[in-house]
C-alpha atoms as a PDB file:
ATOM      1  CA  UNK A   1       6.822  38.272   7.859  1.00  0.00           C
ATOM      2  CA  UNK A   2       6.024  34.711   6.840  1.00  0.00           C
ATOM      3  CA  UNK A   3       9.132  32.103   6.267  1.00  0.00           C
ATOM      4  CA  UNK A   4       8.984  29.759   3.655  1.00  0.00           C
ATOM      5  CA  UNK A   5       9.708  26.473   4.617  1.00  0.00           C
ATOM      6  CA  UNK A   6      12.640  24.953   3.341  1.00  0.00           C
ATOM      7  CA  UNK A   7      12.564  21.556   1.693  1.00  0.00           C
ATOM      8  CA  UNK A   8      15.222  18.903   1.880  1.00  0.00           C
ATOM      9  CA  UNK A   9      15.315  15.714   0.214  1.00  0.00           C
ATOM     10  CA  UNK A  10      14.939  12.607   2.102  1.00  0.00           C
ATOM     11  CA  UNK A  11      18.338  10.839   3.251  1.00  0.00           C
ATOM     12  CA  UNK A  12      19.457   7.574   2.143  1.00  0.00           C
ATOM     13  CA  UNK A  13      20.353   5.564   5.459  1.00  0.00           C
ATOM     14  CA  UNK A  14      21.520   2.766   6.419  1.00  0.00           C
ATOM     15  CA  UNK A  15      19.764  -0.403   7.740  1.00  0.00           C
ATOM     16  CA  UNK A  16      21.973  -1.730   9.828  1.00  0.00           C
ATOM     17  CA  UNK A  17      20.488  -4.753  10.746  1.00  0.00           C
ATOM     18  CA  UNK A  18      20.037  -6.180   7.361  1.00  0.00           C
ATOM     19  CA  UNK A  19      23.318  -4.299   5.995  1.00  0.00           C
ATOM     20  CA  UNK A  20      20.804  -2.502   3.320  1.00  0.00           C
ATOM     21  CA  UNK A  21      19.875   1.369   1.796  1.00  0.00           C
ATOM     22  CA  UNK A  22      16.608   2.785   3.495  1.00  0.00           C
ATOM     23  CA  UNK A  23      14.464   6.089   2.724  1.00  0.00           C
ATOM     24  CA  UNK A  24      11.227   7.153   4.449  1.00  0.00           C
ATOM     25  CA  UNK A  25       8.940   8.355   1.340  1.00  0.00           C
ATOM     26  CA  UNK A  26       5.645   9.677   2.964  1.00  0.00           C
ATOM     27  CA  UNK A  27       5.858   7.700   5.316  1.00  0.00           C
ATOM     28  CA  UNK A  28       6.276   4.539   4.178  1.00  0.00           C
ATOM     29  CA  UNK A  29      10.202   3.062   4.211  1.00  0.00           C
ATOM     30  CA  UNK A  30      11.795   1.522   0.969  1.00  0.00           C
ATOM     31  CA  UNK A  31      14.625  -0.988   0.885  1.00  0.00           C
ATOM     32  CA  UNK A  32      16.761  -0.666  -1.801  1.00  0.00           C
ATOM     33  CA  UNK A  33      19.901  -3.164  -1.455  1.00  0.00           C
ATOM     34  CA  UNK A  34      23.329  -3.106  -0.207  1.00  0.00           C
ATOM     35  CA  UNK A  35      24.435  -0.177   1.835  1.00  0.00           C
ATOM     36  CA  UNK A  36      27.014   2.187  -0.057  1.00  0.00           C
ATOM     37  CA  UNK A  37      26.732   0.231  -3.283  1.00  0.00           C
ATOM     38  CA  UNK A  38      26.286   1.909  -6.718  1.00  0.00           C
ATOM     39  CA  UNK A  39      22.591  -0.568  -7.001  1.00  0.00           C
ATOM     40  CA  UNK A  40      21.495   1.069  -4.036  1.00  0.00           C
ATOM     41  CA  UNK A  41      22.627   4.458  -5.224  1.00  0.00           C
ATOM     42  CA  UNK A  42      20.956   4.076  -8.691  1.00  0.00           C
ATOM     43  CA  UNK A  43      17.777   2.691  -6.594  1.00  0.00           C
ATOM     44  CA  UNK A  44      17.925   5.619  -4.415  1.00  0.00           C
ATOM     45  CA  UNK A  45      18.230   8.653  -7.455  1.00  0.00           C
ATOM     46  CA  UNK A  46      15.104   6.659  -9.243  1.00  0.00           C
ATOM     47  CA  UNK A  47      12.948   6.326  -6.219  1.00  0.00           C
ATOM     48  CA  UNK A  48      12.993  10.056  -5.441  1.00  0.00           C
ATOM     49  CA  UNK A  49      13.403  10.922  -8.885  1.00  0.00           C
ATOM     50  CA  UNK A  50       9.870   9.257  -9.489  1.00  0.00           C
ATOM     51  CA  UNK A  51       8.579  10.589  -5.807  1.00  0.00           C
ATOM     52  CA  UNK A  52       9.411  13.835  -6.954  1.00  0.00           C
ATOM     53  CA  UNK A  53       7.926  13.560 -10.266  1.00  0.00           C
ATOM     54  CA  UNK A  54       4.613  12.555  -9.081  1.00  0.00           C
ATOM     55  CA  UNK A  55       4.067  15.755  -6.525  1.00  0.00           C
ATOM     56  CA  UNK A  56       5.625  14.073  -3.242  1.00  0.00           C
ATOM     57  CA  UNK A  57       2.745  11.415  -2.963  1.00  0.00           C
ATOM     58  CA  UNK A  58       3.306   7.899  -2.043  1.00  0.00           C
ATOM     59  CA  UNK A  59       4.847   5.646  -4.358  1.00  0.00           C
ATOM     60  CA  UNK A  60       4.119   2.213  -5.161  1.00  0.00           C
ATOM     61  CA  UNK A  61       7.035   0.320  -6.277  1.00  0.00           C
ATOM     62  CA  UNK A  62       7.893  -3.406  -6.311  1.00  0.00           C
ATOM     63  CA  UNK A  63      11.177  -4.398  -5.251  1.00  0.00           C
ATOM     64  CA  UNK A  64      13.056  -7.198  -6.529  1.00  0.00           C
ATOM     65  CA  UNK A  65      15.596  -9.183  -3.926  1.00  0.00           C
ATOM     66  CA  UNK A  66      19.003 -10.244  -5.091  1.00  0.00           C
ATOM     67  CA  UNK A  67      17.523 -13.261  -6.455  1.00  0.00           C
ATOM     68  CA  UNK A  68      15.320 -11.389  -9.036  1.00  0.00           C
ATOM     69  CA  UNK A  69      12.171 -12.949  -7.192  1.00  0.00           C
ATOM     70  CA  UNK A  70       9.680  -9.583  -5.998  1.00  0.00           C
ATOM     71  CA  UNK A  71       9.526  -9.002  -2.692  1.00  0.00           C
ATOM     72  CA  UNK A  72       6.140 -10.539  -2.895  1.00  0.00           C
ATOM     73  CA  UNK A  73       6.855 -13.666  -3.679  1.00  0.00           C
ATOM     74  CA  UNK A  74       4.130 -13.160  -6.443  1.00  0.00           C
ATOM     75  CA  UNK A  75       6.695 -12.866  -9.861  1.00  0.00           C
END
């Protein structure tokens, strides 16, 4: 008989290095602020939120530092 696989949703770590929020979203690692802040909670629920939404596939979202510059440097 055939399990089904079990999903869980990807944990919100912590960067240590840069003191910030990470998550691994197919692959591909997103920043989100401040470790154990509400800004990097709120980040967190919307990035999977919208990773969820769109059938698991990768997102592509532009982060803002605390400056309100993008991570770019392009804004």
């Amino acid at each position: 008989m055939a399990r089904k696989k079990s999903f869980r949703l990807p944990k919100l770590r912590h960067h240590r290095p840069s003191n910030r929020g990470v998550v691994e979203l197919s692959g591909k690692q997103h920043y989100l602020g401040p470790y154990d802040s509400p800004e990097c909670q709120a980040a967190y629920d919307k990035l999977v939120g919208e990773w969820l939404a769109s059938g698991k596939r990768p997102v592509e979202i532009v982060t803002t530092t605390a400056v309100g510059k993008s991570a770019t440097g392009l804004a």
